[in-house]
Every structure is written in structure tokens, then in C-alpha cells.
N, C-alpha and C. Protein backbone atom coordinates (compact mmCIF):
# COMPACT_ATOMS: atom_id res chain seq x y z
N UNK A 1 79.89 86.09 95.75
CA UNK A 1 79.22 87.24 95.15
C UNK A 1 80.21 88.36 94.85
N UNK A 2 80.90 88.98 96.05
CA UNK A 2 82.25 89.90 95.60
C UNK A 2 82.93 89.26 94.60
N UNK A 3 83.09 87.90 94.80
CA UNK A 3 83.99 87.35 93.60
C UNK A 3 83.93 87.72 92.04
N UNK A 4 82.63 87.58 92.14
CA UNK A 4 81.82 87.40 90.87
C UNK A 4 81.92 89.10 90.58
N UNK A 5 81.26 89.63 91.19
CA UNK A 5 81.73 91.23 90.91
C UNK A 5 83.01 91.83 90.36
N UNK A 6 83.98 91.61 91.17
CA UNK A 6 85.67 91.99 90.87
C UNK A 6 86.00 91.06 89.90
N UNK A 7 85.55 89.91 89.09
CA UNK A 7 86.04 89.29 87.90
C UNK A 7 85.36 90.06 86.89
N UNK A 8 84.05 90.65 87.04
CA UNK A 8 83.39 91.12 85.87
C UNK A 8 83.74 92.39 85.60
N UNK A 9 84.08 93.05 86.85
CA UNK A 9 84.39 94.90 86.34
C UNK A 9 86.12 94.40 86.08
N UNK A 10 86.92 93.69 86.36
CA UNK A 10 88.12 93.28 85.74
C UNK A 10 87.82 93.11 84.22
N UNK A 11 87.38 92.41 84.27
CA UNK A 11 86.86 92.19 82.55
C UNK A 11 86.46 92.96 81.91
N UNK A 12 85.60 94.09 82.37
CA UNK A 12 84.87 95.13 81.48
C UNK A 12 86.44 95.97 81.35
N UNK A 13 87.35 96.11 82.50
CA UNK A 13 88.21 97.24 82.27
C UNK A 13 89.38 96.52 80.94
N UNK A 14 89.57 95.05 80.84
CA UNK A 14 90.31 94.45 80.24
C UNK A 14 89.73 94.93 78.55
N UNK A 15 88.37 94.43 78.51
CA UNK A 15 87.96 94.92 77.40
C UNK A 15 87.78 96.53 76.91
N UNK A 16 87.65 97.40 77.66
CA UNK A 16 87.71 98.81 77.27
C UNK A 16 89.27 99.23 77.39
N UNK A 17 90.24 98.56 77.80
CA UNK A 17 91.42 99.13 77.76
C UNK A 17 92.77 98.30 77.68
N UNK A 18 93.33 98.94 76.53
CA UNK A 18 94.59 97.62 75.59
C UNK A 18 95.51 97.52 76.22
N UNK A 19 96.30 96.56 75.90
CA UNK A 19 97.70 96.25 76.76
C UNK A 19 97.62 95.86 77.78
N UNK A 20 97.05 95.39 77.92
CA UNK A 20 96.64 94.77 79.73
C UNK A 20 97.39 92.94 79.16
N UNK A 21 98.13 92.89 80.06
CA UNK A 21 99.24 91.27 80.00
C UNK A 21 98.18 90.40 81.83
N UNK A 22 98.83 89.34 81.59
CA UNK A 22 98.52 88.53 82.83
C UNK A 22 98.80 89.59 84.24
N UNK A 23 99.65 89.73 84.25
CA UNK A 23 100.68 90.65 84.98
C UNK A 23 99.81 91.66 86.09
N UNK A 24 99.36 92.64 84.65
CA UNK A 24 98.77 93.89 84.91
C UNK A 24 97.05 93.52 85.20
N UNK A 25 96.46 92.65 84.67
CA UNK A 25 95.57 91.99 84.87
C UNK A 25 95.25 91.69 86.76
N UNK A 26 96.37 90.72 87.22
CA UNK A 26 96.40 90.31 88.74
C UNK A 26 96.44 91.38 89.05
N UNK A 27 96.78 92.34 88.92
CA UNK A 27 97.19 94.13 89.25
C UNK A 27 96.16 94.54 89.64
N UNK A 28 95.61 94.72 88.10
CA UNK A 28 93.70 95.19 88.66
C UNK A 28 92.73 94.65 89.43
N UNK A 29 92.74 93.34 89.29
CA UNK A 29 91.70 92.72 89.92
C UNK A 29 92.22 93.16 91.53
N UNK A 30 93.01 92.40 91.94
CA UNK A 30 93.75 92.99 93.01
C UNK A 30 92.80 94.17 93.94
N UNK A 31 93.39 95.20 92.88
CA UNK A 31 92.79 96.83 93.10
C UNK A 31 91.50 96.82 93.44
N UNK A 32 90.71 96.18 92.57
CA UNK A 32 88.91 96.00 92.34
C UNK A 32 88.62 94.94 93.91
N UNK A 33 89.50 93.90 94.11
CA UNK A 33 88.98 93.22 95.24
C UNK A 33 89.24 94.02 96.68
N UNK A 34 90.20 95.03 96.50
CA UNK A 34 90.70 95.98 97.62
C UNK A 34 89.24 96.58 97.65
N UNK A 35 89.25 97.41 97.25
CA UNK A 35 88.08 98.30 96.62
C UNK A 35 86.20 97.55 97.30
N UNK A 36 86.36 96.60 96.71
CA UNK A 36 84.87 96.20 96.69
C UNK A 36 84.82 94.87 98.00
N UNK A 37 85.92 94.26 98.15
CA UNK A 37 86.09 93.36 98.76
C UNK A 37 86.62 94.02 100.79
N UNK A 38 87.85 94.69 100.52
CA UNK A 38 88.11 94.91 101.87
C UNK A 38 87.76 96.34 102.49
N UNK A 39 86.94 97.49 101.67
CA UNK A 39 86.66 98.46 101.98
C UNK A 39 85.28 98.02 103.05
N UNK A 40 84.36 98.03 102.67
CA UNK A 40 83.26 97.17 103.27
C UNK A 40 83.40 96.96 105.00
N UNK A 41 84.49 95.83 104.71
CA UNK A 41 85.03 95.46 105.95
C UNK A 41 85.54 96.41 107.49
N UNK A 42 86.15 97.25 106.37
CA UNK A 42 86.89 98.21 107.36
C UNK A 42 86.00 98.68 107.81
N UNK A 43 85.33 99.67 106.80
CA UNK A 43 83.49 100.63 107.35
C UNK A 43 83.05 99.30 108.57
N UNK A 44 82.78 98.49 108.11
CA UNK A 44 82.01 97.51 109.67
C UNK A 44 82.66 97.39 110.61
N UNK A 45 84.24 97.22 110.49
CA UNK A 45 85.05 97.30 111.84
C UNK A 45 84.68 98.54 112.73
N UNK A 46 84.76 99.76 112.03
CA UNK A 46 84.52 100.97 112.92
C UNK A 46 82.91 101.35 113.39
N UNK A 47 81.91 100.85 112.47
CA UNK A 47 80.63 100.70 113.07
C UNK A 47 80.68 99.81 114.39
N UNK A 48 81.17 98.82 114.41
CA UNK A 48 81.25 97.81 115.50
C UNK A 48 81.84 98.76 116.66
N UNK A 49 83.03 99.15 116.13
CA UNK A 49 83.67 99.95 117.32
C UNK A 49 82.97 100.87 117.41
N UNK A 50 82.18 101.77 116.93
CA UNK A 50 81.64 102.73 117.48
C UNK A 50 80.61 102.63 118.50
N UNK A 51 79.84 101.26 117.77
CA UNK A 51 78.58 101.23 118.58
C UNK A 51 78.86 100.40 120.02
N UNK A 52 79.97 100.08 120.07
CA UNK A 52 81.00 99.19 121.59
C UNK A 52 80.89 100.53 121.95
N UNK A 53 81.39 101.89 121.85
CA UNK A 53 81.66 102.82 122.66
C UNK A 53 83.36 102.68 122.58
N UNK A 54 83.97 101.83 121.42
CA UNK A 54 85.51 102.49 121.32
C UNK A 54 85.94 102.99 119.84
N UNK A 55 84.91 103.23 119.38
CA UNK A 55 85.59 103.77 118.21
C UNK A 55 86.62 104.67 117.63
N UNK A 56 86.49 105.63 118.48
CA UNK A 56 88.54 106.06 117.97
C UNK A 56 89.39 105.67 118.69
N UNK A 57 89.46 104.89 119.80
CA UNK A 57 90.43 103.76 120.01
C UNK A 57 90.78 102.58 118.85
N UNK A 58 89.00 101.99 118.19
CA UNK A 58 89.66 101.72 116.94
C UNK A 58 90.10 102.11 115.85
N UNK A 59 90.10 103.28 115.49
CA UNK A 59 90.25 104.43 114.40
C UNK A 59 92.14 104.14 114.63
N UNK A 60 92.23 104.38 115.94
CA UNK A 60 93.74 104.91 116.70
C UNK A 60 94.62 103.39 116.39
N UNK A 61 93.61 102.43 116.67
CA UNK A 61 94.52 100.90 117.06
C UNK A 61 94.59 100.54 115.40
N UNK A 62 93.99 101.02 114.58
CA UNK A 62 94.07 99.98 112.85
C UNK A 62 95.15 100.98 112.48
N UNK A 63 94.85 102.40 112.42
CA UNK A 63 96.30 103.21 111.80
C UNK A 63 97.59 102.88 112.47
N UNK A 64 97.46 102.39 113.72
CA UNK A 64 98.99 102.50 114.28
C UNK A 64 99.66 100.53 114.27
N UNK A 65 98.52 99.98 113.91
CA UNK A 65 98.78 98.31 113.83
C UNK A 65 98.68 97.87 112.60
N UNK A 66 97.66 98.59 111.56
CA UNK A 66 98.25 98.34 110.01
C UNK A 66 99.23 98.17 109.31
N UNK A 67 100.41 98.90 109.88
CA UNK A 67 101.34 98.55 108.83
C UNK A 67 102.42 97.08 109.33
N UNK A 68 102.39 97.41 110.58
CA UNK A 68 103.07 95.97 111.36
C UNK A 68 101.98 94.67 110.44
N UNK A 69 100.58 94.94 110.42
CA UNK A 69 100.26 93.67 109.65
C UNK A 69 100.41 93.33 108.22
N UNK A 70 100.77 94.26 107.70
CA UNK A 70 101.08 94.61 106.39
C UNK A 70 102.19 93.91 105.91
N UNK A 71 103.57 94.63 107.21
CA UNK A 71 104.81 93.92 106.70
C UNK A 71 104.71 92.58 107.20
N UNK A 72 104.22 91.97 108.45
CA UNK A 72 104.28 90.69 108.71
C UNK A 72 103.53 89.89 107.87
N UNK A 73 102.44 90.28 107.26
CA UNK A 73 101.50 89.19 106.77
C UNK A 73 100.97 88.11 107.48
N UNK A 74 100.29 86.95 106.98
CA UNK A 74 99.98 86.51 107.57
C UNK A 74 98.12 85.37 106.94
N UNK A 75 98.11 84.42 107.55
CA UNK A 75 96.87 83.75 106.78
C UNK A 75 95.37 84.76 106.38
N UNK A 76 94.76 84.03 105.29
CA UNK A 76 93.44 84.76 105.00
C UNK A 76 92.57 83.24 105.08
N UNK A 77 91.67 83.98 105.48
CA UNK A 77 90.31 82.54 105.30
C UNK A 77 89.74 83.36 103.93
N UNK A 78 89.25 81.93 103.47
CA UNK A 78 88.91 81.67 102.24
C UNK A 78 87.56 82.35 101.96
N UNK A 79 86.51 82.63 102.99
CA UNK A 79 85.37 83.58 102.51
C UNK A 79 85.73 84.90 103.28
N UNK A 80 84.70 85.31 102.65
CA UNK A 80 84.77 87.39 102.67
C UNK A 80 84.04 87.23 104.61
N UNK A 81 83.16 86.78 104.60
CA UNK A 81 82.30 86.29 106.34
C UNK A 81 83.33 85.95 106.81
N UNK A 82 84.25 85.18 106.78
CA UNK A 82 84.83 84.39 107.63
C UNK A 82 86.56 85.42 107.56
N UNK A 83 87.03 86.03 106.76
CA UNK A 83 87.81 87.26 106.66
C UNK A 83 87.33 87.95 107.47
N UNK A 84 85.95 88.90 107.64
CA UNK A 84 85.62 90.09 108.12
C UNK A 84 85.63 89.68 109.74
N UNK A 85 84.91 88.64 109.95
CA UNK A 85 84.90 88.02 111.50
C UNK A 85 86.55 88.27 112.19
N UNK A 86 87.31 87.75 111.18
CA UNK A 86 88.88 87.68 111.65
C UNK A 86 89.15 88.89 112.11
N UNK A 87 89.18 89.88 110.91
CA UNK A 87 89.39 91.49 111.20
C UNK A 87 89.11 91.76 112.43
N UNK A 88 87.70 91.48 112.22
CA UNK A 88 86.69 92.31 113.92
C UNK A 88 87.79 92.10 114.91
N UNK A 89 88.10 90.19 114.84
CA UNK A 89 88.47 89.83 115.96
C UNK A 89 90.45 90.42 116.63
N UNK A 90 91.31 90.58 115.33
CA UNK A 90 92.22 91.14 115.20
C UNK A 90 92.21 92.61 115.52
N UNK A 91 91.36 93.71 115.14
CA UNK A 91 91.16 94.63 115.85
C UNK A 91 90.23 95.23 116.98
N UNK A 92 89.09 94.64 117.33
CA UNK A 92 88.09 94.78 118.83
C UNK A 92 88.68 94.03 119.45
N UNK A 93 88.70 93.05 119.84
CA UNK A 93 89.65 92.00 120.52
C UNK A 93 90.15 92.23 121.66
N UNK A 94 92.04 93.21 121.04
CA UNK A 94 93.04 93.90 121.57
C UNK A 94 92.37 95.40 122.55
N UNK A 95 91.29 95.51 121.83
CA UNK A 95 90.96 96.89 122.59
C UNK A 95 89.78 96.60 123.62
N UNK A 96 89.34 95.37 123.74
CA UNK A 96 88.36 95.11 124.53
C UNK A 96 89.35 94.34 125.97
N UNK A 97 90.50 93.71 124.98
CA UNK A 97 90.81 92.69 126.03
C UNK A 97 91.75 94.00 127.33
N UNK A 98 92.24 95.13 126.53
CA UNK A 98 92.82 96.18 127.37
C UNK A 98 91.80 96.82 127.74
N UNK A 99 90.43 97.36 127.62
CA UNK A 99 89.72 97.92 128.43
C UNK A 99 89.47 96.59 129.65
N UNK A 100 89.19 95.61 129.78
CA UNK A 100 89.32 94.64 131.17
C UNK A 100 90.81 93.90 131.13
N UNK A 101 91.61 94.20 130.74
CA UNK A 101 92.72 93.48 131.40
C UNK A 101 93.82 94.54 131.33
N UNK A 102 93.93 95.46 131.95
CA UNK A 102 94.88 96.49 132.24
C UNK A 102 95.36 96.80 133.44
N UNK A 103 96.32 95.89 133.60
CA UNK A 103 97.50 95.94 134.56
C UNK A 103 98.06 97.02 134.85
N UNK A 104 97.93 97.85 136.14
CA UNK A 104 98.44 99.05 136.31
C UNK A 104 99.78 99.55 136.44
N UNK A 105 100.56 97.74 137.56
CA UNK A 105 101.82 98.06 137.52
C UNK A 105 102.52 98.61 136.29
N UNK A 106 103.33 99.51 136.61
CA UNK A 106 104.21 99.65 135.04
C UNK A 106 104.94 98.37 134.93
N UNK A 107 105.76 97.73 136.28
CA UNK A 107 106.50 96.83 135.71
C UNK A 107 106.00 95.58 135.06
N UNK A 108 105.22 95.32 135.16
CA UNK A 108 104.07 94.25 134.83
C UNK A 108 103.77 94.80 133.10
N UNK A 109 103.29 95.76 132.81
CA UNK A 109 103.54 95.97 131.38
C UNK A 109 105.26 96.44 130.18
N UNK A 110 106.28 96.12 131.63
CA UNK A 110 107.75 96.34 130.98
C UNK A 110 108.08 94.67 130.70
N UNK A 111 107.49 94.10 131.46
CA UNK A 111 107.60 92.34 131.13
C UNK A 111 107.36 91.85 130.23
N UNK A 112 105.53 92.10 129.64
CA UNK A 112 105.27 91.76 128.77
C UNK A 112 105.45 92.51 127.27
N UNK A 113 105.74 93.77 127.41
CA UNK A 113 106.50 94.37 126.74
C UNK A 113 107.58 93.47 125.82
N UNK A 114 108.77 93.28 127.31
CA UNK A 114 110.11 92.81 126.77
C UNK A 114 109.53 91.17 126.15
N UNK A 115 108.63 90.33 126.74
CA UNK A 115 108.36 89.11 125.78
C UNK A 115 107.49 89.45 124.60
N UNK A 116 106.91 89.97 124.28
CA UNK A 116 105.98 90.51 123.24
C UNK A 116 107.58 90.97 122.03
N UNK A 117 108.94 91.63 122.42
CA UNK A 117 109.55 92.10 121.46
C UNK A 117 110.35 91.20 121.14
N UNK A 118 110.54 89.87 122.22
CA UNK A 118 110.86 88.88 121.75
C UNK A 118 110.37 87.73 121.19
N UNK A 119 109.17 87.86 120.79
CA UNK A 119 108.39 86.93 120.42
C UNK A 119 108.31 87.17 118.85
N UNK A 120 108.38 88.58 118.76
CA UNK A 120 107.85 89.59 117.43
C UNK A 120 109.11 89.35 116.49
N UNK A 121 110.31 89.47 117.16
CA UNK A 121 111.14 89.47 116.50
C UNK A 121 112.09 88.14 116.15
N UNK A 122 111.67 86.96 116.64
CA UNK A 122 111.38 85.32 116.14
C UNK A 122 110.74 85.02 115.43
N UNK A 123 109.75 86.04 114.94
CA UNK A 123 108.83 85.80 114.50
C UNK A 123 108.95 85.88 112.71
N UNK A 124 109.18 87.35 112.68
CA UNK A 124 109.96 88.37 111.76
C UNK A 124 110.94 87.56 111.18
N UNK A 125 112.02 87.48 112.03
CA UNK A 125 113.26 86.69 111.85
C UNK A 125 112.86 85.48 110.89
N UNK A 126 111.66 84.47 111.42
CA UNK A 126 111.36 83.22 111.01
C UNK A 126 110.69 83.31 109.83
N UNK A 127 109.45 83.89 109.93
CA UNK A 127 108.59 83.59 109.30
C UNK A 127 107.98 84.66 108.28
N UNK A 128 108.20 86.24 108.68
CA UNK A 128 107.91 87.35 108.03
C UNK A 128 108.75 87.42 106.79
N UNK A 129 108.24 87.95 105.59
CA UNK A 129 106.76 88.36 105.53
C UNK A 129 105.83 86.96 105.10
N UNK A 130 104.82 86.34 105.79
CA UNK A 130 104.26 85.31 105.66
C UNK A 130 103.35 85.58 104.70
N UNK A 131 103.42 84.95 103.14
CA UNK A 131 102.41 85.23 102.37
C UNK A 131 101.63 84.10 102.32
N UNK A 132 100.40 84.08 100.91
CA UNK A 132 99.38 83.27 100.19
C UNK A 132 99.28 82.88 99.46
N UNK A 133 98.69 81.90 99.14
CA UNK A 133 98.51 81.32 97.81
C UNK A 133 98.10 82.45 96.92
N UNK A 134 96.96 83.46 97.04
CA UNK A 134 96.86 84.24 96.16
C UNK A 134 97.29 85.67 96.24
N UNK A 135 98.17 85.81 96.99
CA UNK A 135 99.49 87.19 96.85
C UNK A 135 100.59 86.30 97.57
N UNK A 136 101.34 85.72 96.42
CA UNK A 136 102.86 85.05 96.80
C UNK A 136 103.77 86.49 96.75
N UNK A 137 104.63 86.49 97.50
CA UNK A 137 105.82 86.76 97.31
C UNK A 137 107.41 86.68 96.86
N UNK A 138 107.29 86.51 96.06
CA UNK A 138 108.18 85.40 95.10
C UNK A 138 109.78 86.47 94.48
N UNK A 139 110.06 87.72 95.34
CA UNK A 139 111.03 88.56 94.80
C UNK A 139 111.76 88.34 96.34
N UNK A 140 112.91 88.04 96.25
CA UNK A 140 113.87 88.67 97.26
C UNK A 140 113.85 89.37 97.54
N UNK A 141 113.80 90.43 97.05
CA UNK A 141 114.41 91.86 97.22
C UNK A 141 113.07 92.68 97.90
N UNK A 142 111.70 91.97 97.35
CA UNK A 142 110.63 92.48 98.04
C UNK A 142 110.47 92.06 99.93
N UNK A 143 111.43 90.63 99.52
CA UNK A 143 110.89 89.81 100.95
C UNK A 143 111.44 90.63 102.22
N UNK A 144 113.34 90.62 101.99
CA UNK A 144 113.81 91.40 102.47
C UNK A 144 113.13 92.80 102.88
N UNK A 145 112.56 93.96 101.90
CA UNK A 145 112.09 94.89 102.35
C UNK A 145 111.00 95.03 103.29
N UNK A 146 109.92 94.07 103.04
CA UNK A 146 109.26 93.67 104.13
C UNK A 146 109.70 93.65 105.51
N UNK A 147 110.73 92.32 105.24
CA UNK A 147 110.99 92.15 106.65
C UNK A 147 112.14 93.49 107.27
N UNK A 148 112.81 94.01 106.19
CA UNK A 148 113.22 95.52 107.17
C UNK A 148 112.11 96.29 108.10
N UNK A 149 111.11 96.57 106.67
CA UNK A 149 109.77 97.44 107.17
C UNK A 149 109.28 96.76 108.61
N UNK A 150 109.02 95.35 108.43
CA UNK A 150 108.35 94.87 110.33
C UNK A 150 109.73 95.08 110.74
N UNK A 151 110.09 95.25 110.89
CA UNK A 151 111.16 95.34 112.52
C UNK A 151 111.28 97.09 112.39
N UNK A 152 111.49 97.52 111.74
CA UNK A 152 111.26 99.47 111.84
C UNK A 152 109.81 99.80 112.10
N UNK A 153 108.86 98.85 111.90
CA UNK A 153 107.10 98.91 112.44
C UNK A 153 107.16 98.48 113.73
N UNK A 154 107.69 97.59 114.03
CA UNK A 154 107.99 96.88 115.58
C UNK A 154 108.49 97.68 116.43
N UNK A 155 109.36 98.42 116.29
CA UNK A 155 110.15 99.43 116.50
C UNK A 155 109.36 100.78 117.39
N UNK A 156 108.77 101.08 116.64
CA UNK A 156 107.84 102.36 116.48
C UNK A 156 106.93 101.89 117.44
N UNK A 157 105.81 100.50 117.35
CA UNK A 157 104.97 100.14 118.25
C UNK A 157 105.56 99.91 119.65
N UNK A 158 106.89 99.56 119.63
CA UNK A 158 107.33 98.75 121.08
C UNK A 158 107.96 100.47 121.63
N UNK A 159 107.98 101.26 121.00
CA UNK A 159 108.28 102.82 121.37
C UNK A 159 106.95 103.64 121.79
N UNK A 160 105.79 103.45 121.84
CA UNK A 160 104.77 103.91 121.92
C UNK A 160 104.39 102.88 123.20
N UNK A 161 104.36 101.89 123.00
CA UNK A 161 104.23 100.90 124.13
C UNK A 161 105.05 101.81 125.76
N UNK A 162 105.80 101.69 125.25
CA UNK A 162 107.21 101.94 126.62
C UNK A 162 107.03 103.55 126.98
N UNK A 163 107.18 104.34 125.91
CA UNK A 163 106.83 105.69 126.19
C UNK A 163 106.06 106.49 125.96
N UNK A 164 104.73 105.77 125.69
CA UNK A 164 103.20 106.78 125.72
C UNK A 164 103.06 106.81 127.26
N UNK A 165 101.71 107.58 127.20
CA UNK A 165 101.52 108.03 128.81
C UNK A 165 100.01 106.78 129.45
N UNK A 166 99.60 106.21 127.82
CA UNK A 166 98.52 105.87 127.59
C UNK A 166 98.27 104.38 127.89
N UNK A 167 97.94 103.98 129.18
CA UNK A 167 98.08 102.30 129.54
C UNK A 167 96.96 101.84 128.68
N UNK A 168 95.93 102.03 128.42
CA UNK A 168 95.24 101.32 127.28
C UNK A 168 95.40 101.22 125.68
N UNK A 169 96.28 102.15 125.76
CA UNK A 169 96.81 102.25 124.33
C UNK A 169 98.01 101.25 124.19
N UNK A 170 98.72 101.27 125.09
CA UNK A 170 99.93 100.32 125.23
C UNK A 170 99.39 98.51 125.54
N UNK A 171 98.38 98.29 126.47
CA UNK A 171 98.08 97.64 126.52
C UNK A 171 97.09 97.09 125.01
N UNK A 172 96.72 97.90 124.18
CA UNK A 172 95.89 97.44 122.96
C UNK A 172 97.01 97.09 121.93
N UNK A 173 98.46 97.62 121.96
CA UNK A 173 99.24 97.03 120.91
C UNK A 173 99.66 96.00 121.68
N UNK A 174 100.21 95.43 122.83
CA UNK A 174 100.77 94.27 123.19
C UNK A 174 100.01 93.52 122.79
N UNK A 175 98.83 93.47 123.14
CA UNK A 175 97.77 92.25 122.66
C UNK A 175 97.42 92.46 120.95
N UNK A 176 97.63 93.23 120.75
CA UNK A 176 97.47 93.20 118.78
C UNK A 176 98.51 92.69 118.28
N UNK A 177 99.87 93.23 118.96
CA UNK A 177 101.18 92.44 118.21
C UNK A 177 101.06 91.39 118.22
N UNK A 178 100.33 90.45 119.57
CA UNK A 178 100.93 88.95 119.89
C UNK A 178 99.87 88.19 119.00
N UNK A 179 98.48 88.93 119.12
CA UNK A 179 97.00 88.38 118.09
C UNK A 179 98.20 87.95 116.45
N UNK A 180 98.28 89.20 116.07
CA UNK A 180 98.64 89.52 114.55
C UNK A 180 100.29 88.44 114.38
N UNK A 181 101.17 87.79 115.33
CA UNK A 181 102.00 87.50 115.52
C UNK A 181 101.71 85.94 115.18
N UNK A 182 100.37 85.67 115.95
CA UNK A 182 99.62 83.92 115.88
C UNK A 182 99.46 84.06 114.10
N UNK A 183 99.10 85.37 113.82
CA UNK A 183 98.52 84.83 112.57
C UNK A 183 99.79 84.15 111.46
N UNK A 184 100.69 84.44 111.45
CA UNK A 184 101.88 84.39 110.98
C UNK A 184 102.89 82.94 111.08
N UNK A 185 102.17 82.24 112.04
CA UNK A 185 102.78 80.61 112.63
C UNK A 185 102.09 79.60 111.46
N UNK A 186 102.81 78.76 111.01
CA UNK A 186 103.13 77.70 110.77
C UNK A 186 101.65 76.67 110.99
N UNK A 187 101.63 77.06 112.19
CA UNK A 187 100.73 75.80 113.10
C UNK A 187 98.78 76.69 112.63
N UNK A 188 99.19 78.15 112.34
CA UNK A 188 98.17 78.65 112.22
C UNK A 188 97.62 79.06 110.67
N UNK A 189 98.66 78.78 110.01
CA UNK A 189 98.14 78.41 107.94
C UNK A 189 97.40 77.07 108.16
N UNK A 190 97.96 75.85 109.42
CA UNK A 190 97.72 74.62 108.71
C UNK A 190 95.85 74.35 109.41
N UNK A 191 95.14 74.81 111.01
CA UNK A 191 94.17 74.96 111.15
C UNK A 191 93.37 75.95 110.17
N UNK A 192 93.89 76.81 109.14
CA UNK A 192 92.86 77.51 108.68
C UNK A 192 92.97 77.30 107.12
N UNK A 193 93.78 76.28 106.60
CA UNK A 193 93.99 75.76 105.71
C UNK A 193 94.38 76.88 104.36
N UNK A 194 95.46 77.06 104.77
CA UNK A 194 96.27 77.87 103.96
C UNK A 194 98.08 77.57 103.85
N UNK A 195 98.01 77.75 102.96
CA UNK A 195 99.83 77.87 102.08
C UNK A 195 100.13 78.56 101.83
N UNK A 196 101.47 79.15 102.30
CA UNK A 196 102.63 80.01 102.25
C UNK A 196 102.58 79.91 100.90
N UNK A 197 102.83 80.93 99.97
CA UNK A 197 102.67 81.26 98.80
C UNK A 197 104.29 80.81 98.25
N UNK A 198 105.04 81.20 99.00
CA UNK A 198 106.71 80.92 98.11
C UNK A 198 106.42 79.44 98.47
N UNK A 199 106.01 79.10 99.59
CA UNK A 199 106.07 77.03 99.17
C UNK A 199 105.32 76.44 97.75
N UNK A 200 104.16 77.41 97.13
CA UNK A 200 103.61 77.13 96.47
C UNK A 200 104.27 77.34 94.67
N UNK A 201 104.97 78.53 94.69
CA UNK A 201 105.22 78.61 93.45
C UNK A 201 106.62 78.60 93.30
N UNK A 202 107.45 78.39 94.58
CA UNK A 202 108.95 77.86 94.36
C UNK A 202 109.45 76.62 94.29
């Protein structure tokens, strides 16, 4: 149904406005599926969290874990239901699993800390930025910037981790990095039946 929507207001804008190439076309639609497709989503993530009783923990955990998922990338399921479920589960998840699993020792969160930055950054190294069949990444020069951007995003999170004052906050990115980290494996395109986009058009 979104589908069908974001092809038709693509089309109406193609026809009311000239010069539009293939190019600029994927451009818009793009824009229109952002728009109509993942706005939606977000609004329900924070209803969910609100009505849990963590909602600006999730407000706090999507602004400060967005862009780490951004530069890493990572698989999409093929319906908009089965996307939004993911979301929920990528951001409530991390903040549910740190409201009951919050380890007080500090050293106990400097451990998983230090494997969480080594996991992240094998990861990065390997596999970031992990694209899709329908947003390949197909520029060097883009891939590279990506993967600068996650490790200066990694950076920033594993700095907030170590020196906030905030054990549930620290504890909600360890478990978001390592969630958002699965999404990015090899082993986890091939259960949700998806292709790396540069395997596809290189």
C-alpha cells in the first residue's frame, strides 16, 4: 500500500516537473518513501516508548544511536510490518534489556565495554557500510566516508559509555551497538534474505 502511494506521488511530481533523469527520479521516490514510509514508524517507536514508561530514554537512545546505524548500515526486511517490528525491536529492546539487566559493577560494564569496541570495530573494518539491494553503494569515495563516519560515531558512543554518569544510558548503547552490529553480518542478510547491494551491481 505505501508502495503504491510513493510510486504514484513520484509520478505525479515526474509529470508536473521537467528534467527529472532515472537518477533524480530514485532521488525522489527515495524522499517520498522516507516521508510516507519511515516517518510513521518512528511516531510508533516513541508511542510504544512512551506508553512502556521510557520514552525519552527512547527519544535519548534513537538520537544518540542513529547515526552509528546510518554509517554502519545494515539488512531491511522486505515489508513495511516486518521493518517497523525490527525498529521497535532495535530501539525498545536495548532500553528494556538495561532497565533489567544493569550491572552495577563499573568493572563489569569496562569489560563489556572493551568487547563491544572490539566487536564494532571488526565489524566496521569488515563489513561497514553494509548496504541493499535497493540503496547500493556503489562509490568508493562514499564507502570510505561512511566507514570514517562509523568509527568517529563509535567513538563518541564508546565515550559516553565510559564517561557518562548514567548506567542505564551506558548500558542502552552497549546493547544497541551489539543489536545494530548483528544487523550488519553476513550470516544475518542470508536468514532475512537480503543482498549486499555492491555484490549485486558490481
Amino acid at each position: 500500500m505505501i508502495d503504491k502511494l510513493c510510486d504514484f506521488i513520484t509520478n505525479k511530481i515526474k509529470e508536473n516537473v521537467e528534467d527529472i533523469d532515472e537518477e533524480k527520479e530514485l532521488v525522489i521516490r527515495f524522499g517520498v518513501l522516507l516521508i510516507f514510509g519511515e516517518l510513521p514508524k518512528i511516531v510508533l517507536l516513541f508511542i510504544i516508548g512512551f506508553l512502556l514508561g521510557i520514552g525519552w530514554y527512547t527519544l535519548i537512545f534513537f538520537i544518540l544511536l542513529c547515526p552509528y546505524r546510518s554509517f554502519t548500515g545494515g539488512f531491511h526486511l522486505k515489508t513495511h510490518l516486518g521493518c517497523m517490528i525490527t525498529t521497535t525491536i532495535l530501539y525498545i529492546g536495548p532500553i528494556l534489556l538495561a532497565k533489567y539487566l544493569n550491572i552495577e559493577q563499573v568493572y563489569i560494564m569496562y569489560i563489556l565495554t572493551a568487547i563491544i569496541a572490539i566487536f564494532s570495530i571488526f565489524i566496521i573494518t569488515k563489513y561497514a557500510p553494509a548496504d541493499t539491494e535497493n540503496i547500493p553503494i556503489l562509490s568508493k569515495k562514499e564507502r570510505k566516508s561512511k566507514k570514517i563516519k562509523a568509527y568517529i560515531s563509535l567513538t563518541i558512543l564508546l565515550a559516553i559509555i565510559i564517561f557518562g554518569k548514567n548506567n542505564m544510558l551506558s548500558y542502552m548503547l552497549i546493547y544497541g551497538i551489539f543489536l545494530q552490529n548483528l544487523t550488519v553480518l553476513p550470516i544475518s542478510y542470508k536468514l532475512t534474505n537480503n543482498k549486499y547491494g555492491y555484490e549485486v551491481y558490481t
